[in-house]
Every structure is written in C-alpha cells, then in structure tokens.
N, C-alpha and C. Protein backbone atom coordinates (compact mmCIF):
# COMPACT_ATOMS: atom_id res chain seq x y z
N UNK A 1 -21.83 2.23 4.21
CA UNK A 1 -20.55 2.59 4.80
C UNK A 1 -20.36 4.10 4.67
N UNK A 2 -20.00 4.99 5.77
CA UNK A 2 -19.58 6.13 5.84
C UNK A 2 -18.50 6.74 5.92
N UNK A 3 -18.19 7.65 5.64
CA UNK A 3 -16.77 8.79 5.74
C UNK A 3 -16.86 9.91 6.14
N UNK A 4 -15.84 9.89 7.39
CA UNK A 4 -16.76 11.56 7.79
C UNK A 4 -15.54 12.65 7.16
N UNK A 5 -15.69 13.52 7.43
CA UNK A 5 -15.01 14.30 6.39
C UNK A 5 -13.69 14.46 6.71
N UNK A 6 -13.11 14.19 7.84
CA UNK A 6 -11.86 13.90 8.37
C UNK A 6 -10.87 12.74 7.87
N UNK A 7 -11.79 11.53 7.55
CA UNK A 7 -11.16 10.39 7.02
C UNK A 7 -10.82 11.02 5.54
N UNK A 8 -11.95 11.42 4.78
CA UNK A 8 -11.66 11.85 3.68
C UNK A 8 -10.75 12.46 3.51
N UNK A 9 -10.05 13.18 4.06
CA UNK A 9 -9.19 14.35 4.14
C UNK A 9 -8.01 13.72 4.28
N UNK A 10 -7.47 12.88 5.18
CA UNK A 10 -6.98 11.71 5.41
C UNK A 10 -6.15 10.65 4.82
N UNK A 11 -7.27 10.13 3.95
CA UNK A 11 -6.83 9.38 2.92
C UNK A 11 -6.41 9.79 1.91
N UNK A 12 -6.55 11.14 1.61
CA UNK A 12 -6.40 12.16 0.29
C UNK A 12 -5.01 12.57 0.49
N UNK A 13 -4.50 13.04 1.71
CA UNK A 13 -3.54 13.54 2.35
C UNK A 13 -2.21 12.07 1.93
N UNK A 14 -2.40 11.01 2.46
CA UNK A 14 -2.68 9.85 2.59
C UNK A 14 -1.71 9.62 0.98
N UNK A 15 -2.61 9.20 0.37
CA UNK A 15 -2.54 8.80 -1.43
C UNK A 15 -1.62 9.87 -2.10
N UNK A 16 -2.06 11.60 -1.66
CA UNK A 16 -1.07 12.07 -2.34
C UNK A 16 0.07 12.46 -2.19
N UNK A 17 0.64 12.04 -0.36
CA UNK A 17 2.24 11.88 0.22
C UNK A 17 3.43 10.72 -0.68
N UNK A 18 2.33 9.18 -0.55
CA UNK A 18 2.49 8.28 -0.81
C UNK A 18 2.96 8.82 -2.65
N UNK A 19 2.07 9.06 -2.98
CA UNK A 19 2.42 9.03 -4.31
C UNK A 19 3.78 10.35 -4.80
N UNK A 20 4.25 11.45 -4.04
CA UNK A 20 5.12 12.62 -3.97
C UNK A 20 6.32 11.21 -3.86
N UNK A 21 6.05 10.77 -2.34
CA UNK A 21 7.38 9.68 -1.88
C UNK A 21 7.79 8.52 -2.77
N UNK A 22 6.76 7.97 -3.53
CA UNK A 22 7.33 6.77 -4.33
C UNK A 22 7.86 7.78 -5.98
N UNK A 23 6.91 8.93 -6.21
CA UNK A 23 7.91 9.35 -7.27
C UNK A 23 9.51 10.09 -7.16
N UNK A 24 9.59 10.59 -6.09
CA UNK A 24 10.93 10.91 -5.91
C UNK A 24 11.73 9.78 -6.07
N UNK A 25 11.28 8.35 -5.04
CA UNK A 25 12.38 7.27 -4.96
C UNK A 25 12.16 6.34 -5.84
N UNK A 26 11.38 6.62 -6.40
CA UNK A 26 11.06 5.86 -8.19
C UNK A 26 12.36 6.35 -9.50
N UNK A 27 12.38 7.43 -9.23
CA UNK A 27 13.12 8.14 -10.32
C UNK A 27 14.39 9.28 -9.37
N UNK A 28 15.40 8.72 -8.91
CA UNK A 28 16.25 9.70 -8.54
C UNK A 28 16.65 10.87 -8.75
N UNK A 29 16.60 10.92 -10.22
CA UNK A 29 17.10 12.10 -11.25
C UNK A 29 16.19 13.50 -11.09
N UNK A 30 14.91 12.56 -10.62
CA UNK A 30 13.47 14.33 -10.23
C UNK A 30 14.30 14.44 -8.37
N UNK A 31 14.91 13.81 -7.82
CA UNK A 31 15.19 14.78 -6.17
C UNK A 31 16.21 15.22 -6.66
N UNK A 32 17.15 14.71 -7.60
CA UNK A 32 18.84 15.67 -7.95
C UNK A 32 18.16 17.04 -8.70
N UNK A 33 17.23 17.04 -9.58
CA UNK A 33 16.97 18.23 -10.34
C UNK A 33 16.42 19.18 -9.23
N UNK A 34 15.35 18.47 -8.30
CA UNK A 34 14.88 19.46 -7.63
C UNK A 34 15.85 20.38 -6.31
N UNK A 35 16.20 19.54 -5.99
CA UNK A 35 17.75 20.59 -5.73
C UNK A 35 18.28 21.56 -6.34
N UNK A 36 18.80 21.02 -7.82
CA UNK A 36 19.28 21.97 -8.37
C UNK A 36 18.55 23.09 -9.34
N UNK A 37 17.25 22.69 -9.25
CA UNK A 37 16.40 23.36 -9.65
C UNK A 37 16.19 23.51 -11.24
N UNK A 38 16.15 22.73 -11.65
CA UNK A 38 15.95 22.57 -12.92
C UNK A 38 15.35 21.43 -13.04
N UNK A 39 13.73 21.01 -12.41
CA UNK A 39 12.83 20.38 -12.56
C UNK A 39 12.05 19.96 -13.59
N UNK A 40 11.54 19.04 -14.25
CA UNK A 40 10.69 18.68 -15.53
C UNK A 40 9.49 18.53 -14.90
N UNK A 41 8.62 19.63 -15.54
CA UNK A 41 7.17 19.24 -14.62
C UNK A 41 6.93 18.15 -15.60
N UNK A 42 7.18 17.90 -17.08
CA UNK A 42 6.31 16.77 -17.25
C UNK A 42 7.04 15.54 -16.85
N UNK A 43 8.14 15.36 -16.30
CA UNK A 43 8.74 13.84 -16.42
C UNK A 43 7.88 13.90 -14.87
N UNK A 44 7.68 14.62 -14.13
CA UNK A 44 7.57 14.54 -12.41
C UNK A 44 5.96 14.22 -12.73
N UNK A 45 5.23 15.08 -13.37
CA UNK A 45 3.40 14.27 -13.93
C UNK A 45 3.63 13.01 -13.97
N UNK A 46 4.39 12.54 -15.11
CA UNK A 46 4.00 11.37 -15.99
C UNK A 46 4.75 10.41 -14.80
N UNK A 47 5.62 10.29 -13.41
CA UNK A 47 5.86 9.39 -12.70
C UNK A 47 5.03 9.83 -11.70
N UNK A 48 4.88 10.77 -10.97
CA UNK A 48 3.74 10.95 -10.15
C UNK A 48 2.42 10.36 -10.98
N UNK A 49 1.81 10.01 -11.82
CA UNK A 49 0.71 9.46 -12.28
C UNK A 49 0.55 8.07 -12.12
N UNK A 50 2.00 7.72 -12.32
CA UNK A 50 2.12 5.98 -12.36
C UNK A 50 2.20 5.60 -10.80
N UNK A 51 2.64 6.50 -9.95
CA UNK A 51 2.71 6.14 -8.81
C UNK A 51 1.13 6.32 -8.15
N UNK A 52 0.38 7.71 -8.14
CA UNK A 52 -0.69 7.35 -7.93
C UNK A 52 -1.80 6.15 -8.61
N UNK A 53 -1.93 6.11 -9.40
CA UNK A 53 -2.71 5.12 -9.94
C UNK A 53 -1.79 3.72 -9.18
N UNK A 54 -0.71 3.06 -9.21
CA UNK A 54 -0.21 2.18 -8.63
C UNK A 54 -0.20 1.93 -7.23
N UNK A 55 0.72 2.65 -6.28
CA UNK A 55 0.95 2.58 -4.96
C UNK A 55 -0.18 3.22 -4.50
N UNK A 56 -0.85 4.49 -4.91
CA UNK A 56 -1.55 5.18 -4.51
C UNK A 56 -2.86 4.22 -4.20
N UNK A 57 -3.61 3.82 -5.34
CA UNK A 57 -4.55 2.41 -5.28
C UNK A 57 -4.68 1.43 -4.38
N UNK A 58 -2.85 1.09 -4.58
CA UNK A 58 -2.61 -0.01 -3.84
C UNK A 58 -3.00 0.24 -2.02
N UNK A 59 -2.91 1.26 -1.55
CA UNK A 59 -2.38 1.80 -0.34
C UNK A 59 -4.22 1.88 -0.10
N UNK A 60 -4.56 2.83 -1.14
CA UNK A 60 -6.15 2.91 -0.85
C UNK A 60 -7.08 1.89 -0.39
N UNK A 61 -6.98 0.88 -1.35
CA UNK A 61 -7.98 -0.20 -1.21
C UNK A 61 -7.70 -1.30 0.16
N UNK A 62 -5.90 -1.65 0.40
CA UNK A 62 -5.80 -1.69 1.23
C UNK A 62 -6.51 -1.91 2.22
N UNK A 63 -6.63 -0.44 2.71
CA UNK A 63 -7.03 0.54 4.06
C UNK A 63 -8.55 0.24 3.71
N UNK A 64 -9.32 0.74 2.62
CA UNK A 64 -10.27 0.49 2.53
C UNK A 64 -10.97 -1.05 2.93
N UNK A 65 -10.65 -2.03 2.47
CA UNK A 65 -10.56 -3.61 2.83
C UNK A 65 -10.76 -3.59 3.84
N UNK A 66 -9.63 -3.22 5.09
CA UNK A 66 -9.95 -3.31 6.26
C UNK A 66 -11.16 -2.18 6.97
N UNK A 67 -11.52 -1.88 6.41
CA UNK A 67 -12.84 -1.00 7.04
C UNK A 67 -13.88 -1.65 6.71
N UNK A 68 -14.28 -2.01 5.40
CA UNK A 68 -15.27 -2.80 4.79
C UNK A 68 -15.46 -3.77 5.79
N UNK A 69 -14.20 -4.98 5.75
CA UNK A 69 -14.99 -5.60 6.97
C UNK A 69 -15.31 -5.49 8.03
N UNK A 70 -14.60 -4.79 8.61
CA UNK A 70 -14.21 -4.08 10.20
C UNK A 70 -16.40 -3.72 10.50
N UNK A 71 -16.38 -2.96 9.24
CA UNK A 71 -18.12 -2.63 9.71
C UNK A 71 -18.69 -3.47 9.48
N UNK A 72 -18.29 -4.71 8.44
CA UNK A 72 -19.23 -5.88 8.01
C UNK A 72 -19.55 -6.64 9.47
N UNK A 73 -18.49 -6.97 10.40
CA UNK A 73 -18.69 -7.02 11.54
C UNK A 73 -18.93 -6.08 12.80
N UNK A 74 -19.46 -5.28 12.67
CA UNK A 74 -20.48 -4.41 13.44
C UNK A 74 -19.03 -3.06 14.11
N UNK A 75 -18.41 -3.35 13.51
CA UNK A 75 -17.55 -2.02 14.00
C UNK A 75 -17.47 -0.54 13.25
N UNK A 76 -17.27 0.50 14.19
CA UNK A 76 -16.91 1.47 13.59
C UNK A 76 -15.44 1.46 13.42
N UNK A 77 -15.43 2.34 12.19
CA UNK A 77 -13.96 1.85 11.39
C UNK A 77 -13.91 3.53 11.12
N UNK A 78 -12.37 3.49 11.02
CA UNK A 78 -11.87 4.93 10.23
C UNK A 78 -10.65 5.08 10.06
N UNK A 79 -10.29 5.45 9.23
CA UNK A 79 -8.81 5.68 8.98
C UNK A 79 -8.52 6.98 9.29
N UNK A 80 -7.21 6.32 9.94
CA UNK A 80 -6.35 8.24 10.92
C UNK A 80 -5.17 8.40 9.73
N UNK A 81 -4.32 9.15 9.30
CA UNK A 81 -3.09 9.27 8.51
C UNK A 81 -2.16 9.50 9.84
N UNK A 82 -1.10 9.51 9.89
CA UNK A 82 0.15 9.74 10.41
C UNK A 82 0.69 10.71 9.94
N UNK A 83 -0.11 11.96 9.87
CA UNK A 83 1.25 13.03 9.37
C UNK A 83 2.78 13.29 9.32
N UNK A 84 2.94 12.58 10.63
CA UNK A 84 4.48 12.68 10.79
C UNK A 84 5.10 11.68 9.96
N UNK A 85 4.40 10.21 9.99
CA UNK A 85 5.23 9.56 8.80
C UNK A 85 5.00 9.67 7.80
N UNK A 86 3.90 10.30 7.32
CA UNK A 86 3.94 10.86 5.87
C UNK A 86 5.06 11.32 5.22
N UNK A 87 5.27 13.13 6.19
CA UNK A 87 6.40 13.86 6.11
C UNK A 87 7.93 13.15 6.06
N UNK A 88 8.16 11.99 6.77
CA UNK A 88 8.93 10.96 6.63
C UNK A 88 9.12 10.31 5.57
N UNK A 89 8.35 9.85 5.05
CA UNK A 89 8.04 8.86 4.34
C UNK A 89 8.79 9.91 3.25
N UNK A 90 8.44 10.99 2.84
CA UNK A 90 8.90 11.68 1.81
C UNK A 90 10.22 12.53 1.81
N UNK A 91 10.37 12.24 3.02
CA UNK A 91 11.83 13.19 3.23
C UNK A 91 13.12 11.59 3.76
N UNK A 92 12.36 10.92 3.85
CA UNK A 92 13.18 9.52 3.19
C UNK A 92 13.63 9.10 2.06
N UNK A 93 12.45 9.37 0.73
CA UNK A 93 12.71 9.40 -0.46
C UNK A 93 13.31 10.45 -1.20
N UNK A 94 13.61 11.61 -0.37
CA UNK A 94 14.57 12.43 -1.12
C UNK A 94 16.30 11.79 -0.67
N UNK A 95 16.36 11.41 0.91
CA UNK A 95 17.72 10.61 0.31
C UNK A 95 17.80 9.20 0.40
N UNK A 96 17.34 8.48 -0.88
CA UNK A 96 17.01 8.09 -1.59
C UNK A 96 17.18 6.76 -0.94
N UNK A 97 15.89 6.20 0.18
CA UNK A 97 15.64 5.04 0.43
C UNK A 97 14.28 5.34 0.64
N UNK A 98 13.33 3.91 0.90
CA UNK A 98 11.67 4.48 1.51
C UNK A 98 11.35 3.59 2.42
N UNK A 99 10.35 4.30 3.06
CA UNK A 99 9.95 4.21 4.39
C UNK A 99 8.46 4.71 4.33
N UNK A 100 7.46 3.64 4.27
CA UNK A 100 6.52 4.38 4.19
C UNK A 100 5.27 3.26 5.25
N UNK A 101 4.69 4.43 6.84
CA UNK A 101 3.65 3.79 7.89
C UNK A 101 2.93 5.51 7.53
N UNK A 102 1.63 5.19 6.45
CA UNK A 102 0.84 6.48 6.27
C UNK A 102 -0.31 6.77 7.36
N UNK A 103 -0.14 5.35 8.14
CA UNK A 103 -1.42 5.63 9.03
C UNK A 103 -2.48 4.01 9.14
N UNK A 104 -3.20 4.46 9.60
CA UNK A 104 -4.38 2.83 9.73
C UNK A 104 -5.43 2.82 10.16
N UNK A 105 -6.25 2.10 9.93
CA UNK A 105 -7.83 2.19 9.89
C UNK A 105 -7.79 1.02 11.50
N UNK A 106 -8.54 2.65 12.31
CA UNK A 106 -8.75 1.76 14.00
C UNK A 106 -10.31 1.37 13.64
N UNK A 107 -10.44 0.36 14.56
CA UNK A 107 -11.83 0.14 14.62
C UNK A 107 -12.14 0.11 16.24
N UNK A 108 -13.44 -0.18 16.37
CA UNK A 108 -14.18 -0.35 17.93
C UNK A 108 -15.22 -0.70 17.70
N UNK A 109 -16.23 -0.92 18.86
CA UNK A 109 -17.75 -1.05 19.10
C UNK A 109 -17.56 -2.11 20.40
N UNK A 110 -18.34 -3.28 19.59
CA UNK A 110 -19.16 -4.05 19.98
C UNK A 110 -17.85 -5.07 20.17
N UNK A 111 -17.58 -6.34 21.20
CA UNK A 111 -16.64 -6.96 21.15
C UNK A 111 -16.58 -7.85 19.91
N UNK A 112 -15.30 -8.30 19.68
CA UNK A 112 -15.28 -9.26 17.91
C UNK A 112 -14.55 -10.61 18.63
N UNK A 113 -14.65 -11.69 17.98
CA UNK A 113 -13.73 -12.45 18.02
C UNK A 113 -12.48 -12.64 17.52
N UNK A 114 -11.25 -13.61 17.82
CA UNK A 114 -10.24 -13.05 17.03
C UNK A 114 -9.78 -13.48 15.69
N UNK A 115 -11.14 -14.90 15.52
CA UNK A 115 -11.31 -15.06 14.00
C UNK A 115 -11.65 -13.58 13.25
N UNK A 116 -12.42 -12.69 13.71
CA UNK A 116 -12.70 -11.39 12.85
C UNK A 116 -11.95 -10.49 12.74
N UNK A 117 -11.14 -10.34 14.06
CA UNK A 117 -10.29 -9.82 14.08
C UNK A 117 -8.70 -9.92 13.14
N UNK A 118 -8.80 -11.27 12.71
CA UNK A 118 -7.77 -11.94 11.55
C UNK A 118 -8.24 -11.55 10.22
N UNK A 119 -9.83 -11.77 10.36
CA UNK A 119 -9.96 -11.43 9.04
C UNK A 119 -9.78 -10.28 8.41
N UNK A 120 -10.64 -8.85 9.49
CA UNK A 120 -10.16 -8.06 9.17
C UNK A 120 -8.44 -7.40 8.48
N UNK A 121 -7.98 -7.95 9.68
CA UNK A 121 -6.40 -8.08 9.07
C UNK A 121 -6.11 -8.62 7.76
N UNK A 122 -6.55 -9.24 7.75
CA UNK A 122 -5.99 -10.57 6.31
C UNK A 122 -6.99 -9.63 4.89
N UNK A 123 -7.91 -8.84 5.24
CA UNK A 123 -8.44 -8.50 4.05
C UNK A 123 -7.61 -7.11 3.45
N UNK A 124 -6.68 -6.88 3.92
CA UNK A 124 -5.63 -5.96 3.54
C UNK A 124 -4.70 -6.59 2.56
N UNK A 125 -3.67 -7.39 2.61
CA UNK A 125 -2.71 -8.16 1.95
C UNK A 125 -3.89 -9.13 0.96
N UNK A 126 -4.82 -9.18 1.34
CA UNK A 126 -5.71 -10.19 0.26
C UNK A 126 -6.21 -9.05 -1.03
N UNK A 127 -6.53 -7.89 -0.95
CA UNK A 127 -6.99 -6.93 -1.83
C UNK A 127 -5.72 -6.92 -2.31
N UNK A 128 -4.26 -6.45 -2.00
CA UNK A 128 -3.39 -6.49 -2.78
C UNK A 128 -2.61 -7.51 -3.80
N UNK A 129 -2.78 -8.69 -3.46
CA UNK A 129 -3.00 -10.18 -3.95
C UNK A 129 -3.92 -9.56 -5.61
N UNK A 130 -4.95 -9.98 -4.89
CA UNK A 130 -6.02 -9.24 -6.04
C UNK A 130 -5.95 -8.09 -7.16
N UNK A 131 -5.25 -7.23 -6.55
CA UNK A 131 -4.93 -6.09 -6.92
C UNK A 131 -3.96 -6.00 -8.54
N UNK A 132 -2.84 -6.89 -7.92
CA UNK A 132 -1.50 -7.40 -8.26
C UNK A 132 -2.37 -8.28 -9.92
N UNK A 133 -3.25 -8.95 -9.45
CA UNK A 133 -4.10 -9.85 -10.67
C UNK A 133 -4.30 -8.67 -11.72
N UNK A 134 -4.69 -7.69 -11.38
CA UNK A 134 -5.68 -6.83 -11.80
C UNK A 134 -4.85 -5.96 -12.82
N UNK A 135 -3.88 -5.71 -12.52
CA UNK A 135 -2.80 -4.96 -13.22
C UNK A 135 -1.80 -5.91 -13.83
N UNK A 136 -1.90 -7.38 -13.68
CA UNK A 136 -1.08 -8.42 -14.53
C UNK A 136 -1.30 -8.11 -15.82
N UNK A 137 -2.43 -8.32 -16.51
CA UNK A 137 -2.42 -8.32 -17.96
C UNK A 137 -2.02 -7.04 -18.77
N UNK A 138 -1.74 -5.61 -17.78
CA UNK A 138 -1.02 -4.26 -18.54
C UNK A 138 0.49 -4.72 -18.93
N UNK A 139 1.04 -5.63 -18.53
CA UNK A 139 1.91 -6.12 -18.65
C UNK A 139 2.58 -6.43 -20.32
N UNK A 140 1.06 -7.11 -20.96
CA UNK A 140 1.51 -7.43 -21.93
C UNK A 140 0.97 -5.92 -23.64
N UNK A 141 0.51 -4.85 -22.22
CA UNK A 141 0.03 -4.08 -23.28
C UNK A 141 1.30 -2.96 -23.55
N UNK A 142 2.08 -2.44 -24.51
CA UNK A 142 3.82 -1.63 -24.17
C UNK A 142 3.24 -0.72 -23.89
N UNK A 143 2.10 0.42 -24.03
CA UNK A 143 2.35 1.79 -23.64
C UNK A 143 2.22 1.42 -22.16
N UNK A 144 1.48 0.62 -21.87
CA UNK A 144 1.42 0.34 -20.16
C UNK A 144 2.08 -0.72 -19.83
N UNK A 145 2.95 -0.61 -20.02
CA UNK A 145 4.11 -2.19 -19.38
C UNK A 145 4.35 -1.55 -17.96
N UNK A 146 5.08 -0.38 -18.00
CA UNK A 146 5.47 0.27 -16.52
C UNK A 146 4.60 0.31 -15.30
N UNK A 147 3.17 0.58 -15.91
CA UNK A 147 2.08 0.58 -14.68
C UNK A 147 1.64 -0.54 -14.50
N UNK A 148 1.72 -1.68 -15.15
CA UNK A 148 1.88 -2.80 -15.20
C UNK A 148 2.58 -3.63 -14.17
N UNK A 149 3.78 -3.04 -14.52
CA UNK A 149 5.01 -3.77 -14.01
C UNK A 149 5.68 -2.97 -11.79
N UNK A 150 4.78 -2.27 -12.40
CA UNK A 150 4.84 -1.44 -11.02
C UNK A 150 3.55 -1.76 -10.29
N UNK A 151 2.12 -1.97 -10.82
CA UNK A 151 1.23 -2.19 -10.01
C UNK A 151 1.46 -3.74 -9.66
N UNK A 152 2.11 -4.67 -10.24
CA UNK A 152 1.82 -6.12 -9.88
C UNK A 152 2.89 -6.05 -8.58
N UNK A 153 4.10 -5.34 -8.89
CA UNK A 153 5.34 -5.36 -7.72
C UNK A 153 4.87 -5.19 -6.70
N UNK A 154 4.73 -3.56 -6.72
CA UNK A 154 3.50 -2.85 -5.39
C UNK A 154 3.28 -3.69 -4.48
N UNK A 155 2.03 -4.10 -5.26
CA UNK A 155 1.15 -4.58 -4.25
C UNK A 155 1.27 -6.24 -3.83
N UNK A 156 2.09 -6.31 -4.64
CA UNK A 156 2.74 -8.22 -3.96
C UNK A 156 3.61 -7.50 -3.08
N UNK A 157 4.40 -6.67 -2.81
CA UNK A 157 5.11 -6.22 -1.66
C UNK A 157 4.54 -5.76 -0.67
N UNK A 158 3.36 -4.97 -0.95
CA UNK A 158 2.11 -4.62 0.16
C UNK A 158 2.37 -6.03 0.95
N UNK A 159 1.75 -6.41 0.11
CA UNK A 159 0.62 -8.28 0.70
C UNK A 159 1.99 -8.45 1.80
N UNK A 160 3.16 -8.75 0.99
CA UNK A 160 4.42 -9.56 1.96
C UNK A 160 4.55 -8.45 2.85
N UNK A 161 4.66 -7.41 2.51
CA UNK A 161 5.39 -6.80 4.33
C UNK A 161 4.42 -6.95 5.29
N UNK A 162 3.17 -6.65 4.95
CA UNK A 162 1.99 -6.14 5.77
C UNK A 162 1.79 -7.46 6.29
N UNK A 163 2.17 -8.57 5.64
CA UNK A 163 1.76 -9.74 6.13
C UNK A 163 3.12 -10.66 7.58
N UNK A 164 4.12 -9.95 7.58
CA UNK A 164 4.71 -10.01 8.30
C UNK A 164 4.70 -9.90 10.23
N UNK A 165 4.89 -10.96 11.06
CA UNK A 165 4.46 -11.31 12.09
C UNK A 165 4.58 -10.14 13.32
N UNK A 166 4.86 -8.76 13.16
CA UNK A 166 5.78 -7.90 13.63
C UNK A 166 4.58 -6.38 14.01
N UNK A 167 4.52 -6.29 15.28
CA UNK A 167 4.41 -4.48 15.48
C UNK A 167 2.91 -4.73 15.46
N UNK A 168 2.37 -3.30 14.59
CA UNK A 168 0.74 -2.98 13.95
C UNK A 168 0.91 -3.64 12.69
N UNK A 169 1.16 -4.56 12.34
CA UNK A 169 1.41 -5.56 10.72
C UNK A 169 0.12 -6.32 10.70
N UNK A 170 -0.61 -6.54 9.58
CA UNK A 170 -1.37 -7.57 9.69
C UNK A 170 -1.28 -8.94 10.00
N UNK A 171 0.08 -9.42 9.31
CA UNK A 171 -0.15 -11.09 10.05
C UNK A 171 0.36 -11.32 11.31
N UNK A 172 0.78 -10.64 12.71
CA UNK A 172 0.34 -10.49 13.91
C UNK A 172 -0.81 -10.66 14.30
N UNK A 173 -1.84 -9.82 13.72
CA UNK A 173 -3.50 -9.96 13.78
C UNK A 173 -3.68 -11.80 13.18
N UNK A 174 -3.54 -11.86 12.18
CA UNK A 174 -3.57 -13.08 11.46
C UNK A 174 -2.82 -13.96 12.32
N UNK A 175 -1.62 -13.95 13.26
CA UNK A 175 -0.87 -15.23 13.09
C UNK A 175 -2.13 -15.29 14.77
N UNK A 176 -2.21 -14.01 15.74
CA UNK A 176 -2.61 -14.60 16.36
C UNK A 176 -4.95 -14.79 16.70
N UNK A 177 -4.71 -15.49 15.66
CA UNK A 177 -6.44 -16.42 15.32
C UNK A 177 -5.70 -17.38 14.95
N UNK A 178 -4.83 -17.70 13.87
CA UNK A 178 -4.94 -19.54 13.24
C UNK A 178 -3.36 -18.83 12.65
N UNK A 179 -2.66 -19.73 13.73
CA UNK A 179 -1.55 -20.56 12.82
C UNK A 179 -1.67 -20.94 11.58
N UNK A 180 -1.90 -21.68 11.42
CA UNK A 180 -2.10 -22.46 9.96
C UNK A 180 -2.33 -21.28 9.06
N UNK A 181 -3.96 -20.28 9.26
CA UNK A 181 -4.58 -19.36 8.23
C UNK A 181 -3.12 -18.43 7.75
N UNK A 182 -2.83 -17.94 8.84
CA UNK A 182 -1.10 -16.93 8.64
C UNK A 182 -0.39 -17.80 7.75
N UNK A 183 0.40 -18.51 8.00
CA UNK A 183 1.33 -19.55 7.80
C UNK A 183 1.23 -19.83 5.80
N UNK A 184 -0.44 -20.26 5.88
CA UNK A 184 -0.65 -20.36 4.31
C UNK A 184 -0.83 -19.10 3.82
N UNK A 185 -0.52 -17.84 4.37
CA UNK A 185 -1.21 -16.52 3.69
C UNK A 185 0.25 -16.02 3.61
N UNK A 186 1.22 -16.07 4.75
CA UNK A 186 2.62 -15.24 4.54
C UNK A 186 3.32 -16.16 3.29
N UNK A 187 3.11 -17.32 3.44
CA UNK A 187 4.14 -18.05 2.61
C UNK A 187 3.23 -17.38 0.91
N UNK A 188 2.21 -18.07 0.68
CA UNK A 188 2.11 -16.82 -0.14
C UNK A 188 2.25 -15.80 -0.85
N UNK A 189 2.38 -14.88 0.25
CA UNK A 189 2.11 -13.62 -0.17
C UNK A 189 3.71 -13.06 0.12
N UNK A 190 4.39 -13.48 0.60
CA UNK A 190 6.10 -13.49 0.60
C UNK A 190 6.35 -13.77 -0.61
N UNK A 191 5.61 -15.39 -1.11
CA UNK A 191 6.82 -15.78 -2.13
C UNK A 191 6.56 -15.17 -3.29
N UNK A 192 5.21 -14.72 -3.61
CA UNK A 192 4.31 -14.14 -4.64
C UNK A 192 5.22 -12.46 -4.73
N UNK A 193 5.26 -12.08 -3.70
CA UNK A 193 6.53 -10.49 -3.82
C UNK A 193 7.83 -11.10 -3.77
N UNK A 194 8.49 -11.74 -3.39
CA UNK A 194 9.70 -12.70 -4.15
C UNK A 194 9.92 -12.53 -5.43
N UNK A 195 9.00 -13.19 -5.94
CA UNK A 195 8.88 -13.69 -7.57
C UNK A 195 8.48 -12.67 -8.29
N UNK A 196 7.87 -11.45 -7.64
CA UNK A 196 7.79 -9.93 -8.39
C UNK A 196 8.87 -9.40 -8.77
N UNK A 197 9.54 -9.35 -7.47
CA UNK A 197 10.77 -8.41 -7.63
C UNK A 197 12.31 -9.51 -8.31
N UNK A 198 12.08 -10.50 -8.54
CA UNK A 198 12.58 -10.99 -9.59
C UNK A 198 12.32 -11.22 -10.95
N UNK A 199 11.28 -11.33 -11.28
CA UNK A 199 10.79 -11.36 -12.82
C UNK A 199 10.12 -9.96 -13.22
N UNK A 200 9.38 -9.69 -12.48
CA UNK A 200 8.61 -8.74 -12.86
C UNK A 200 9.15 -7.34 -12.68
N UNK A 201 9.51 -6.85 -11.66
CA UNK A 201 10.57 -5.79 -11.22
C UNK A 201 9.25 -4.17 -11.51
N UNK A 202 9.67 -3.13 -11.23
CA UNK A 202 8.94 -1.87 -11.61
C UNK A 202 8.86 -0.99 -12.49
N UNK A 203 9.59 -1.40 -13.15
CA UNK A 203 9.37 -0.76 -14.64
C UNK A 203 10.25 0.57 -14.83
N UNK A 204 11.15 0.89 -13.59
CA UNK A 204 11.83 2.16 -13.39
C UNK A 204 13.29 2.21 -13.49
C-alpha cells in the first residue's frame, strides 16, 4: 500500500486540525484564556495530547480502514482533507459546539460490486468498534482513566454517526448492499455510542 506525498500531508493536516478542534471544545476554559490571552501552554499540551492520541487515532485508522480495503479490492484509494472544513471544524470549537467532515478517502479503478463497496464502507465504523475495545481496559488504569474514557466515547461515536443512513456517511454505502448487514451494524454501533455517552462519558 502506498502514500503519495500529498495524502501524507493530508492526513497530518487532517489529525492535527482534528486534534486543535476537539481540544478547544474539550476544555472551554483554553478558547476563554486564549482570547484573553493568558494561555497555559501546559494545560493546552496535556489536552491536545489526549485528543491526538484519542480522536486523532480514531479519525486516522478510520480513513485508513477504508483504503486498506478499497486496494484489497483492486482500487486506487487516497485520502483528500477538506481544508475548508477543517478550518470549520475549529472555528466551531472556539464557539463552543463541534462540527467535524476532515475529508475522505475516494477510491476508483476497476469496477467493484456493491457488496465491496459496503464493505469498504463498513470497515470504517468497524475499526472504531475495535478501536473503542482497545482503549477499554485504560479505563481501569487512574493515570489513564481520561484517555480511556475519551478513546472508548470517540470512537463508539465515530462508529454511530458514520454509520448513519445520510449524505457521504458510511451506512448509505452499507444500507445500500444488504439491508439486514446495515441494520445489524447501525443498531450496534448506535447503541454501543448510546451506552458510551451514558456510562462511560469523556473524561472532561
């Protein structure tokens, strides 16, 4: 699998908007200081860190997922960023809601079917599923409860929005190959970010 140096650039661009935008609207108190200018570089590190390693990851592998297969089935794959919703995305989180479409991995070639075409889709919200596993057990460790408690949220909220029937969303792609495949993947991956943001919450 390849990256040409544009994607790279991209995704970098990409991870470190994402991660500026979820620490502003993570922690309110760093967009009121930065206004008034009396900023904490270390409180703005130590939540910019949790956000990259968390959302940042989350957002990565993502995107990545869907390329992996995208070429597993004979396509060229690449991820474009959206500069403009980047810039959005972060000038959303200064007054203080979020909004975040960083961009998406197009593919082409050779024709696919729209079983592959689902899958591709579906291997986005499925890495975050996974993901969400992966960062469960920081949970029970205290210096990392927060990255913990923020990576399992994340990315069960990834899985549910992305999995939603609507626009460039993955379970659109998904709902249209198999009813059923969508159907057992939104319910899922809805109720699984449900049950995050009630028990588990972000740690902020």
């Amino acid at each position: 699998m390849r990256f040409s140096t544009r994607e790279v650039v991209d995704l970098g661009a990409a991870w470190v908007a994402l991660g500026i935008a979820f620490t502003l609207f993570l922690d309110r108190g760093l967009a009121f200081s930065l206004v008034w200018g009396d900023l904490a570089l270390s409180a703005v590190l130590d939540t910019l860190a949790v956000s990259m390693v968390t959302v940042g990851v989350g957002f990565l592998l993502h995107e990545l997922a869907h390329k992996v297969v995208a070429v597993r089935f004979g396509q060229l794959a690449e991820f474009r960023a959206d500069y403009g919703m980047l810039a959005l995305a972060i000038g959303a989180a200064l007054a203080g809601f979020l909004f975040a479409a960083p961009g998406a991995v197009y593919h082409g070639g050779r024709p696919i079917t729209e079983r592959q075409v689902g899958l591709i889709a579906l291997a986005g919200p499925a890495t975050n599923v996974v993901l969400a596993g992966v960062f469960a057990p920081l949970l029970a460790v205290a210096p990392l409860g927060t990255v913990g408690q923020l990576g399992v949220t994340i990315n069960l909220i990834l899985a549910g929005f992305n999995m939603l029937p609507f626009g460039p969303l993955d379970g659109r792609k998904v709902l249209g190959w198999s009813k059923v495949v969508f159907a057992v993947s939104f319910v899922i991956c809805a109720g699984l970010a449900a049950l995050s943001l009630a028990f588990v919450g972000t740690g902020f």
